[in-house]
N, C-alpha and C. Protein backbone atom coordinates (compact mmCIF):
# COMPACT_ATOMS: atom_id res chain seq x y z
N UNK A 1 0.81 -1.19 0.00
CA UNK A 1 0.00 0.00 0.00
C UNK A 1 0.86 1.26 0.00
N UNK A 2 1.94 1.16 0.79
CA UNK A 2 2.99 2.84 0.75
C UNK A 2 3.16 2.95 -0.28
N UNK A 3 3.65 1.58 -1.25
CA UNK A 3 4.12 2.02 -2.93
C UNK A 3 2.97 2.53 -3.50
N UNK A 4 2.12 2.59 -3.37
CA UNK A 4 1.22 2.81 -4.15
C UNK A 4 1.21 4.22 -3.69
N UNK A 5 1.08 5.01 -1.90
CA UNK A 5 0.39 5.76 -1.40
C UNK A 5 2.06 7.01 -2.13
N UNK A 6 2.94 6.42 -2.59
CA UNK A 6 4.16 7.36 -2.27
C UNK A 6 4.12 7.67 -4.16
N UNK A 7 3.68 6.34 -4.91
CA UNK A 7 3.45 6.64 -6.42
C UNK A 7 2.20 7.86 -6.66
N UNK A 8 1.42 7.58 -6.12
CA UNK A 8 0.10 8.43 -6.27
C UNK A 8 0.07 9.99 -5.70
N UNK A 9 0.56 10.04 -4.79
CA UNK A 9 0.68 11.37 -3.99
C UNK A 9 2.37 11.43 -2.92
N UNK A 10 3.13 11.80 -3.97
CA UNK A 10 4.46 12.02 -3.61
C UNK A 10 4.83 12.25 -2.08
N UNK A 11 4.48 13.83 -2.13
CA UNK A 11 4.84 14.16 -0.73
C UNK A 11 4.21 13.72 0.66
N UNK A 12 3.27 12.35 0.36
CA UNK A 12 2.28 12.44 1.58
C UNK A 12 3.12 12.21 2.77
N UNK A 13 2.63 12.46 4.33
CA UNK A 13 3.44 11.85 5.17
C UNK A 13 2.45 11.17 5.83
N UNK A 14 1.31 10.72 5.87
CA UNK A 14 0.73 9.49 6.71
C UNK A 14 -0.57 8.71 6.13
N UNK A 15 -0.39 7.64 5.75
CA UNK A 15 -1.23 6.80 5.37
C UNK A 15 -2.69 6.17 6.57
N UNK A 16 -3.45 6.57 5.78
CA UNK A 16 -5.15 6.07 6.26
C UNK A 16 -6.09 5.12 5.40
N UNK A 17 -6.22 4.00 6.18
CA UNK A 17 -6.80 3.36 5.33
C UNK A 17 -8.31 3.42 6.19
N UNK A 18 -9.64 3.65 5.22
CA UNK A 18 -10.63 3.03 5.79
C UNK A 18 -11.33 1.62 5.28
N UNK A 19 -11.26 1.13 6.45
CA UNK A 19 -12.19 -0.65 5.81
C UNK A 19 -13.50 -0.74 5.55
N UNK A 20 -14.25 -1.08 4.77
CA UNK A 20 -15.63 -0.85 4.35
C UNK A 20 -16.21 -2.40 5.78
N UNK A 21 -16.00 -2.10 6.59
CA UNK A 21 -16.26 -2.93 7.42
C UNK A 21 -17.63 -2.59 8.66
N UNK A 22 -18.83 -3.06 9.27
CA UNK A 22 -18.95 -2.75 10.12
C UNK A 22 -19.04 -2.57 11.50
N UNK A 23 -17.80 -4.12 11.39
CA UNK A 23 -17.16 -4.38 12.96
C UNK A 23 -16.22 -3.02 13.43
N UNK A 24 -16.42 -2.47 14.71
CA UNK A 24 -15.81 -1.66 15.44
C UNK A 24 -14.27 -1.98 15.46
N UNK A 25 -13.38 -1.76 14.99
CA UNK A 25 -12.06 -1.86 15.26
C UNK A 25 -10.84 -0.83 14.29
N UNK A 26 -9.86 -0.84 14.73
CA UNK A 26 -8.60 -0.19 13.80
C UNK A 26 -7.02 -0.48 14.62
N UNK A 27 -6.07 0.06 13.77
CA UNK A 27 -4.64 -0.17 14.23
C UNK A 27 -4.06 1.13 13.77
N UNK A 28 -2.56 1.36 14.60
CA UNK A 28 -2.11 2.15 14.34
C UNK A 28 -1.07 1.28 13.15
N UNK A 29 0.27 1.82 12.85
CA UNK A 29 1.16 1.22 12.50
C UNK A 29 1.52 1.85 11.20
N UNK A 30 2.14 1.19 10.24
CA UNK A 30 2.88 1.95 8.99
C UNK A 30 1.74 2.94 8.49
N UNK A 31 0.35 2.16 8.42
CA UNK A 31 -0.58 2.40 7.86
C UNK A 31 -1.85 2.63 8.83
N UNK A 32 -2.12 3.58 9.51
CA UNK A 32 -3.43 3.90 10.38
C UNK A 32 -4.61 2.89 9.66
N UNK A 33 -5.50 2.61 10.30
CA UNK A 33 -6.54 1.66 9.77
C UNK A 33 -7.65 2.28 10.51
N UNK A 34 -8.95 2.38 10.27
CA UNK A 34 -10.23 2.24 11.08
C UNK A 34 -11.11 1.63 10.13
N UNK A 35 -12.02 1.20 10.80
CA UNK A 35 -13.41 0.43 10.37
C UNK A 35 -14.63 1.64 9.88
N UNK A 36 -15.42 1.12 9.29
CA UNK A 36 -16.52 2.36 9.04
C UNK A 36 -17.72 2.04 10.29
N UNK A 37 -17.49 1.63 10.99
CA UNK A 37 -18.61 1.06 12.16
C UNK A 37 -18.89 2.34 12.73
N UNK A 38 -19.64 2.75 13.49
CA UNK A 38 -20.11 3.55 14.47
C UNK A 38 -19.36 3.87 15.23
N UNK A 39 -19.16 5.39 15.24
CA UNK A 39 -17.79 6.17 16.05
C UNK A 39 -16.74 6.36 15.27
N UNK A 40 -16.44 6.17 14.41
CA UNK A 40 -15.29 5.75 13.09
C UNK A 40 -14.37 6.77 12.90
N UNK A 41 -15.02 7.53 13.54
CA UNK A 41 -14.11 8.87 13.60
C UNK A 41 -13.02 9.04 14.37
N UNK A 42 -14.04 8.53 15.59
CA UNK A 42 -13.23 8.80 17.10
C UNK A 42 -12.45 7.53 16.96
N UNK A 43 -12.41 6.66 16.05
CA UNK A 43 -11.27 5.56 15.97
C UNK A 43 -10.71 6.08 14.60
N UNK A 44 -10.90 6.75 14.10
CA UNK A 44 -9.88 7.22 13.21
C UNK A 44 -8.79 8.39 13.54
N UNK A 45 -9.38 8.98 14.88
CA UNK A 45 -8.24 10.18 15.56
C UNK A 45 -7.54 9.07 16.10
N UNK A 46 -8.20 8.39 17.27
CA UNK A 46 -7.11 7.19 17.96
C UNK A 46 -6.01 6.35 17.39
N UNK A 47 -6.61 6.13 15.87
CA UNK A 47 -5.14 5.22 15.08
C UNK A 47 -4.18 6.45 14.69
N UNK A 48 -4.73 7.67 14.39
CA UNK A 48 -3.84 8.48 13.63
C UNK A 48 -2.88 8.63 15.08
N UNK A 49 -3.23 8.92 16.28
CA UNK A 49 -2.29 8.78 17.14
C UNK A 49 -1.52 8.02 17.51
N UNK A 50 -1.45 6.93 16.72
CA UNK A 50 -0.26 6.27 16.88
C UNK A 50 0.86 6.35 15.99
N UNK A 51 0.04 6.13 14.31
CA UNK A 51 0.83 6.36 13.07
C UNK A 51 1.48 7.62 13.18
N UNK A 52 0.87 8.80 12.95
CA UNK A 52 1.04 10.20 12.78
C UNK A 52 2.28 10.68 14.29
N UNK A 53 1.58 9.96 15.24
CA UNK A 53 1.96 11.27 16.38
C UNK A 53 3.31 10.30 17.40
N UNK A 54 3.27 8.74 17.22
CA UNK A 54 3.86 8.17 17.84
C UNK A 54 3.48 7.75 19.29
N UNK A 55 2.16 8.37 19.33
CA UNK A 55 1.56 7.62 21.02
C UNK A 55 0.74 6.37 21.12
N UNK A 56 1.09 6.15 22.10
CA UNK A 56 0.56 4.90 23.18
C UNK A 56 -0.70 4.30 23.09
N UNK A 57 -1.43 3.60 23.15
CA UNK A 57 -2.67 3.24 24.18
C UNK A 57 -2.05 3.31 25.51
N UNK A 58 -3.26 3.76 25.64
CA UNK A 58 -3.07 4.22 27.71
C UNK A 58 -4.24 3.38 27.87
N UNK A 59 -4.84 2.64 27.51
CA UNK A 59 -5.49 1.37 27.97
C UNK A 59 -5.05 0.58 28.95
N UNK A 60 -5.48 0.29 30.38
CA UNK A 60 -4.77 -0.56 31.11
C UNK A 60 -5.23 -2.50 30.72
N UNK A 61 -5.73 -2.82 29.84
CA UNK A 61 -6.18 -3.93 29.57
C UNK A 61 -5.22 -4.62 28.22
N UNK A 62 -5.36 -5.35 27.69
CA UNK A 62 -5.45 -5.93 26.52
C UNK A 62 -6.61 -7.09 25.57
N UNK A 63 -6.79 -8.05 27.06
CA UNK A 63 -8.16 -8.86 26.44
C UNK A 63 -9.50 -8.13 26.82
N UNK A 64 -9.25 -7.71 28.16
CA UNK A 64 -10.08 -6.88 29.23
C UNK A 64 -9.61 -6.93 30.17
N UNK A 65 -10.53 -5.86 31.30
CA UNK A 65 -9.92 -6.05 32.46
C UNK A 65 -10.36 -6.93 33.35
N UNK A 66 -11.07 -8.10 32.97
CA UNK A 66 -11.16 -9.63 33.73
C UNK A 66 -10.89 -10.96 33.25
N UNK A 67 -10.36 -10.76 31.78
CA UNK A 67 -9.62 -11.67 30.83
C UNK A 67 -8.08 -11.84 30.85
N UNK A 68 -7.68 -10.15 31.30
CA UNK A 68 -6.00 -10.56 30.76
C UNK A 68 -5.35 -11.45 31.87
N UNK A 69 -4.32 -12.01 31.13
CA UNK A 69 -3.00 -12.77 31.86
C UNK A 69 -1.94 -12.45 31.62
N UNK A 70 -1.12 -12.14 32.17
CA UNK A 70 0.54 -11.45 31.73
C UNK A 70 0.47 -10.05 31.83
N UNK A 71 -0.74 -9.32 31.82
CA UNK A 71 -0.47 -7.78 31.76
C UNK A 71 -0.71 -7.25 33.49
N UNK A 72 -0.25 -8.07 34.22
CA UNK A 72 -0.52 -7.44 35.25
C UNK A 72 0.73 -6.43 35.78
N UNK A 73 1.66 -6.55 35.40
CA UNK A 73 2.94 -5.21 35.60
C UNK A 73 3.73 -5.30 34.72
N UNK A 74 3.87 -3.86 34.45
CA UNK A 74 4.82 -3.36 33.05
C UNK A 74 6.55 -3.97 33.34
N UNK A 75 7.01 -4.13 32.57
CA UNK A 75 8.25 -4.78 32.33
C UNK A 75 9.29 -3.93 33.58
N UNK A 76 8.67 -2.65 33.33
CA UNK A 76 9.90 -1.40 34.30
C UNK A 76 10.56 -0.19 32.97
N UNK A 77 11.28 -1.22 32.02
CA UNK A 77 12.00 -0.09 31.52
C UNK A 77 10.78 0.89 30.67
N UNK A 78 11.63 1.99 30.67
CA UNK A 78 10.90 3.73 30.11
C UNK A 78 10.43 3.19 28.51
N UNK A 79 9.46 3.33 28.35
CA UNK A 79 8.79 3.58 26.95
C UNK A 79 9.05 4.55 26.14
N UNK A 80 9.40 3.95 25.07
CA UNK A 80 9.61 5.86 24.44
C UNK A 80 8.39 6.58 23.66
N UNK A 81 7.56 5.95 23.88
CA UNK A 81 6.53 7.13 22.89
C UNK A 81 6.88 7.96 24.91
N UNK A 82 5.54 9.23 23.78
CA UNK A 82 6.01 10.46 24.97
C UNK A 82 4.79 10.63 25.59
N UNK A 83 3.96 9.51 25.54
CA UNK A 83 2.50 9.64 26.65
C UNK A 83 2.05 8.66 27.18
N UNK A 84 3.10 7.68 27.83
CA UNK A 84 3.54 6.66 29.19
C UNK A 84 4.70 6.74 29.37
N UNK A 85 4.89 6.46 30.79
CA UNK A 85 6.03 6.37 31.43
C UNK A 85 6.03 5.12 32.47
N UNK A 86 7.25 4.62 32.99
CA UNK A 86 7.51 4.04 34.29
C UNK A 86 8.20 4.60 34.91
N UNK A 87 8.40 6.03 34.83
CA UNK A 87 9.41 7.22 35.85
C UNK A 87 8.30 8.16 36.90
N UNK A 88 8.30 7.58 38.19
CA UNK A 88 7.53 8.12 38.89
C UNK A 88 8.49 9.40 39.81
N UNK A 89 9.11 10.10 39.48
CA UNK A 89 9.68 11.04 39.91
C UNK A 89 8.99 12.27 39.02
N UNK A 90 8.62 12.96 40.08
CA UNK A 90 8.13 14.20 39.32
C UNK A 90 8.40 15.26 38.85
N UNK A 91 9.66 15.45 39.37
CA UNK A 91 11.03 16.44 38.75
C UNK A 91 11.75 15.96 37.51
N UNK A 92 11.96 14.61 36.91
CA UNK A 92 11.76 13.86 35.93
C UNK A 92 11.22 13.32 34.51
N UNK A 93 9.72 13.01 35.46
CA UNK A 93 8.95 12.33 34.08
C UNK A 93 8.88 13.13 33.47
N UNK A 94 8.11 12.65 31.58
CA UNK A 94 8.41 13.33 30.52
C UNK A 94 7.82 14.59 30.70
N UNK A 95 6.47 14.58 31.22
CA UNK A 95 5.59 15.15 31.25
C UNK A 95 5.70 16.66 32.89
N UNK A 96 6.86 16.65 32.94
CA UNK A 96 6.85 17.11 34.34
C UNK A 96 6.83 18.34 35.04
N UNK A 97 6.41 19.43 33.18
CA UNK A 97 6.30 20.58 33.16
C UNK A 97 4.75 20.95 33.19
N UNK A 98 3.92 19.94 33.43
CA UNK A 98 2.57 20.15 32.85
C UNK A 98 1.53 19.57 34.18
N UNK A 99 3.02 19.00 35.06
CA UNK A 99 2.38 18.95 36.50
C UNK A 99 1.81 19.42 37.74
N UNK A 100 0.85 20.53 38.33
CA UNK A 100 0.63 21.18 38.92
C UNK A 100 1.32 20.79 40.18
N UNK A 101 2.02 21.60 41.28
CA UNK A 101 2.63 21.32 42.38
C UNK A 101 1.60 20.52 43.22
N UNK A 102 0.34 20.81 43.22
CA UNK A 102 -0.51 20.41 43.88
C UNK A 102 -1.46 19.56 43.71
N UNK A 103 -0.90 18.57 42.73
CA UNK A 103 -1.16 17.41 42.06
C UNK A 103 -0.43 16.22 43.13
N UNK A 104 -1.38 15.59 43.69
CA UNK A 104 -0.45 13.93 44.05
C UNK A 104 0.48 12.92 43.18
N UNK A 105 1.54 12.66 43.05
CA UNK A 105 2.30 11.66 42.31
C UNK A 105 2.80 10.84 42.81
N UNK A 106 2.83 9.63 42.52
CA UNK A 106 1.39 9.12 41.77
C UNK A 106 -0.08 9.69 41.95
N UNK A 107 -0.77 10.10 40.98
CA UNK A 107 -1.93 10.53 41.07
C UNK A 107 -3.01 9.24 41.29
N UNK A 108 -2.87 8.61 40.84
CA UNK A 108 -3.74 7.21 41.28
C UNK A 108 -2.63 6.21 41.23
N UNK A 109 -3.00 4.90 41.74
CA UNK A 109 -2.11 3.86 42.05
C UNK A 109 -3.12 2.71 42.18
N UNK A 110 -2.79 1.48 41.55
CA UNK A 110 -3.76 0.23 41.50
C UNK A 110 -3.62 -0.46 42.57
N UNK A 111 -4.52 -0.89 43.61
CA UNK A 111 -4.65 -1.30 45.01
C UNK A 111 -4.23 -3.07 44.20
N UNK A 112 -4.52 -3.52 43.29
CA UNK A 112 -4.62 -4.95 42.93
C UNK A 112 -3.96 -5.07 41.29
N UNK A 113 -2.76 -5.41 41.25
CA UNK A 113 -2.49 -5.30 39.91
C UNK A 113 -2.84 -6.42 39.10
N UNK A 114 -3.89 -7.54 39.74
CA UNK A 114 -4.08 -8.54 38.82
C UNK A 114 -5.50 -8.02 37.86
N UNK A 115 -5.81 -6.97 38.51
CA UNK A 115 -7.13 -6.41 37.82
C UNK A 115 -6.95 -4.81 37.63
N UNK A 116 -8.00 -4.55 36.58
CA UNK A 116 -7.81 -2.78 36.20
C UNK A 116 -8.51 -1.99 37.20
N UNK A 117 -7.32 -1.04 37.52
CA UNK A 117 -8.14 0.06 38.92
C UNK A 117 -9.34 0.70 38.36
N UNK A 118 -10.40 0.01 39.54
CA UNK A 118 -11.67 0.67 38.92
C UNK A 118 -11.85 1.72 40.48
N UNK A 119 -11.08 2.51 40.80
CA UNK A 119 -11.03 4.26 41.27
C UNK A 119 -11.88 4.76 39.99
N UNK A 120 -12.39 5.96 40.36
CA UNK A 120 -13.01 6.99 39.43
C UNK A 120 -11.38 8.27 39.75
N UNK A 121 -11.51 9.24 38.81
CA UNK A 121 -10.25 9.58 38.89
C UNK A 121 -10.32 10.48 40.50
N UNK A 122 -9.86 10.83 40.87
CA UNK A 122 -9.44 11.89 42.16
C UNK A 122 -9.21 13.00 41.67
N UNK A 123 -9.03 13.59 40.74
CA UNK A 123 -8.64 15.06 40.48
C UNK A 123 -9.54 15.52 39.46
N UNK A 124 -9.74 16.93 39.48
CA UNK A 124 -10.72 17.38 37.60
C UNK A 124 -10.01 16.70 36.44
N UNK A 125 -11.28 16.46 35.67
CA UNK A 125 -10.61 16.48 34.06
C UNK A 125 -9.99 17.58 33.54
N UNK A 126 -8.89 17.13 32.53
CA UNK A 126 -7.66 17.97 32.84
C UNK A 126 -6.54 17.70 33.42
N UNK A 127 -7.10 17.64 34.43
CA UNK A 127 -5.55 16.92 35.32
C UNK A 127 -4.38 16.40 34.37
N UNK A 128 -3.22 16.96 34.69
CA UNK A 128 -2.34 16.35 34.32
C UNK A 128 -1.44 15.28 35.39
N UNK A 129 -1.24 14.57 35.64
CA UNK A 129 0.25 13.67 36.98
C UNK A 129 0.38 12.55 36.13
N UNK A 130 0.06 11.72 37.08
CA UNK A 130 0.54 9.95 36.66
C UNK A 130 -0.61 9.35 37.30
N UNK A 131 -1.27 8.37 36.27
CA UNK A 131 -2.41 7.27 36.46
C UNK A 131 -2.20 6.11 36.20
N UNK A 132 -1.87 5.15 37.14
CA UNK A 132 -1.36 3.97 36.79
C UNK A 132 -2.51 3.15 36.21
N UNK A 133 -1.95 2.45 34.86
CA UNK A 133 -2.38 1.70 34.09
C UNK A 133 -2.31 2.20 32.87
N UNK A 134 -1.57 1.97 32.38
CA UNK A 134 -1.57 2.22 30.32
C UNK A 134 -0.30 1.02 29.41
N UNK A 135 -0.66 1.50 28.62
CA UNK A 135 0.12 0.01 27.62
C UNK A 135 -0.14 -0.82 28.04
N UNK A 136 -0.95 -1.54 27.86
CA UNK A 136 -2.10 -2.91 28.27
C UNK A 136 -1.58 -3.38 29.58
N UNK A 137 -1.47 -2.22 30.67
CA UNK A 137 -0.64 -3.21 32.08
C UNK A 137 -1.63 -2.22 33.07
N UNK A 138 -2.06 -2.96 33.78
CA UNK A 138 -2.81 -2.68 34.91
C UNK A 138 -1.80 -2.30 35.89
N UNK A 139 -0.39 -1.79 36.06
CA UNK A 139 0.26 -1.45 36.89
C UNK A 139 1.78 -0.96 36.17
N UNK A 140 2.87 -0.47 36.80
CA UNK A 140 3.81 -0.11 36.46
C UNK A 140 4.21 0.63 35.36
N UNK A 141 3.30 1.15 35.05
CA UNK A 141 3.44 2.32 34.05
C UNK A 141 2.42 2.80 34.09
N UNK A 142 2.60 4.88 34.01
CA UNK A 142 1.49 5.70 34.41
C UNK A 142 0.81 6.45 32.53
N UNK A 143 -0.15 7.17 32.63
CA UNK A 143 -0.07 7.54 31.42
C UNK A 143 -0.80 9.46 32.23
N UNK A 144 -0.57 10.10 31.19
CA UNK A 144 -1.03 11.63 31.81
C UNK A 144 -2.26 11.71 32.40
N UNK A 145 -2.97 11.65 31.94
CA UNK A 145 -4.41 12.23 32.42
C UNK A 145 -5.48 10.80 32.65
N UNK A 146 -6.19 10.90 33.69
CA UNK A 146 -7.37 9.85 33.77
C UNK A 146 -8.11 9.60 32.63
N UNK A 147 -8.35 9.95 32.05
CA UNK A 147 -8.89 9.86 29.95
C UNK A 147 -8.78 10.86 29.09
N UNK A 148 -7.97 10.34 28.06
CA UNK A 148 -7.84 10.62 26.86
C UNK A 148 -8.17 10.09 25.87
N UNK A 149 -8.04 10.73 24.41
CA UNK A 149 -8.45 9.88 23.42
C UNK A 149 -7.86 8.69 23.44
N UNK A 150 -6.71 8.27 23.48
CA UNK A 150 -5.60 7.36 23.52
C UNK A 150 -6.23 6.13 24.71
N UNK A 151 -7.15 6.58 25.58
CA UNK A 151 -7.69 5.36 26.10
C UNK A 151 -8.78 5.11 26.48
N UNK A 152 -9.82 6.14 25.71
CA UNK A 152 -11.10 5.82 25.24
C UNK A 152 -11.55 7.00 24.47
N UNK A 153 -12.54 6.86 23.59
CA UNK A 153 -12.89 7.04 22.56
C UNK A 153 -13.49 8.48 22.45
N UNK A 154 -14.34 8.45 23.28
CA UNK A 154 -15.19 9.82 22.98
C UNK A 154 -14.69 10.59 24.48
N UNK A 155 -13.68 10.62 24.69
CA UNK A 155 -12.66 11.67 25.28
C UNK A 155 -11.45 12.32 24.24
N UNK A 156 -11.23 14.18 24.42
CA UNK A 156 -10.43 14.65 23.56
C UNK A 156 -8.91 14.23 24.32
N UNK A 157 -7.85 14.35 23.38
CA UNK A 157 -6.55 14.12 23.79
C UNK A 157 -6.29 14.92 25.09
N UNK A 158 -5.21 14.10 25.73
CA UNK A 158 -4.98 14.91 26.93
C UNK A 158 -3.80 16.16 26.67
N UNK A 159 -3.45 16.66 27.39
CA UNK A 159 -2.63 17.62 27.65
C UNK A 159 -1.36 17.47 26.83
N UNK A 160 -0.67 16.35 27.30
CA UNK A 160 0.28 16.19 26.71
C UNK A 160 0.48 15.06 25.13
N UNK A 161 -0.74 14.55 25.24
CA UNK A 161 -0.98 14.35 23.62
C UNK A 161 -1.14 15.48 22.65
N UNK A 162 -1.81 16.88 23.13
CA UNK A 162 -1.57 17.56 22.37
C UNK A 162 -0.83 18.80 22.21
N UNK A 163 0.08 18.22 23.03
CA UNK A 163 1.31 19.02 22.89
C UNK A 163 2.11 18.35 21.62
N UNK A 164 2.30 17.04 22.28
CA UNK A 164 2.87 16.02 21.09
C UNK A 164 2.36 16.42 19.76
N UNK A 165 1.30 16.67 19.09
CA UNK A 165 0.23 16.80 18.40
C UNK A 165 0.89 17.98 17.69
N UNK A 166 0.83 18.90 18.39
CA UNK A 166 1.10 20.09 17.94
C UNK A 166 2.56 20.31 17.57
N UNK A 167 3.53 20.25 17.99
CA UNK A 167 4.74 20.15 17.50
C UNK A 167 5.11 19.50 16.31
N UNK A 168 4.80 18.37 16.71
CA UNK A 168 4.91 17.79 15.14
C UNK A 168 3.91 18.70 13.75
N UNK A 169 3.10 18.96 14.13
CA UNK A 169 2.22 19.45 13.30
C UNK A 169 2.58 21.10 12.53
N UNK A 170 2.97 22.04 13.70
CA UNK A 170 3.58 22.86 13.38
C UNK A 170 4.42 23.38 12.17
N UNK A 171 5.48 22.85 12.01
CA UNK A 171 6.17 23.04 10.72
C UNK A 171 4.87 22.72 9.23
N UNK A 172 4.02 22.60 9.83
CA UNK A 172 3.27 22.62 8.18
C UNK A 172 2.10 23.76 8.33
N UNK A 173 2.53 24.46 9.67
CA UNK A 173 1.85 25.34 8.97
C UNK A 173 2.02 26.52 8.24
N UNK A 174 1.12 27.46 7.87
CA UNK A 174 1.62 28.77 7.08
C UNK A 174 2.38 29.77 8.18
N UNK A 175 3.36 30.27 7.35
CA UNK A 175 4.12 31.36 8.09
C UNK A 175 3.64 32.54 8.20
């Protein structure tokens, strides 16, 4: 599909495919994907955030959160997209300019890491700190905000997704 997407329209920089499908699903990867199912949109911003922008699912699940096995704690080492971490220092993490002093860090913490913390968040939406559970691990890695697009659907990006967002984006625009 790139040969084709790079023969047809030279300068593009990110490939979208839509599937004439009406099962709910999509991927990020060389090639963003979404389904035409219901919401298709809000899963077509979510894949472009991976292809386009280089972020995460901040999903703490992978099968669900009463199915998975193995995702109960993140490996430890630092992730490099730039919207999870396993650096709980707050002078530190990536994100650590966007932290209010008067923010708790850890901002939430999973009482049971064999299951997904079902806390409601503790702080306003907005909030920026650390919420443990993202990249399909119910523990050991935080992601910015209690919801974002990046880990459910009909929430806008958080704070520091669209910072990410914007930088990259920047250089195309008009001067």
């Amino acid at each position: 599909m790139l040969k084709v997407v790079g023969k047809q329209v030279p300068q593009w920089h990110m490939a979208l495919l839509a599937v004439n499908s009406p099962i709910s699903g999509g991927s990020g990867g060389a090639v963003a994907t979404f389904s035409k199912a219901s919401g298709s949109v809000e899963i077509e911003l979510h894949e472009m955030g991976h292809t386009a922008f280089g972020l995460a699912d901040e999903y703490e699940y992978y099968a669900g959160c009463t199915k998975d096995t193995g995702h109960n704690k993140h490996s430890g080492s630092e992730p490099s997209q730039p919207n999870i971490t396993t650096n709980k220092n707050r002078a530190t993490t990536k994100w650590r300019s966007l932290i209010l002093a008067s923010t708790a860090v850890p901002t939430t913490k999973n009482a049971n890491c064999a299951n997904c913390d079902p806390q409601p968040t503790p702080v306003p939406a907005g909030t920026i700190g650390l919420f443990e559970g993202a990249d399909y691990y119910h523990c050991g890695v935080y992601r910015p905000e209690f919801n974002c697009s990046m880990r459910n659907l009909d929430k806008p990006f958080c704070g520091v997704c669209q910072q990410v967002i914007a930088k990259k984006l920047t250089p195309f625009l008009p001067t």
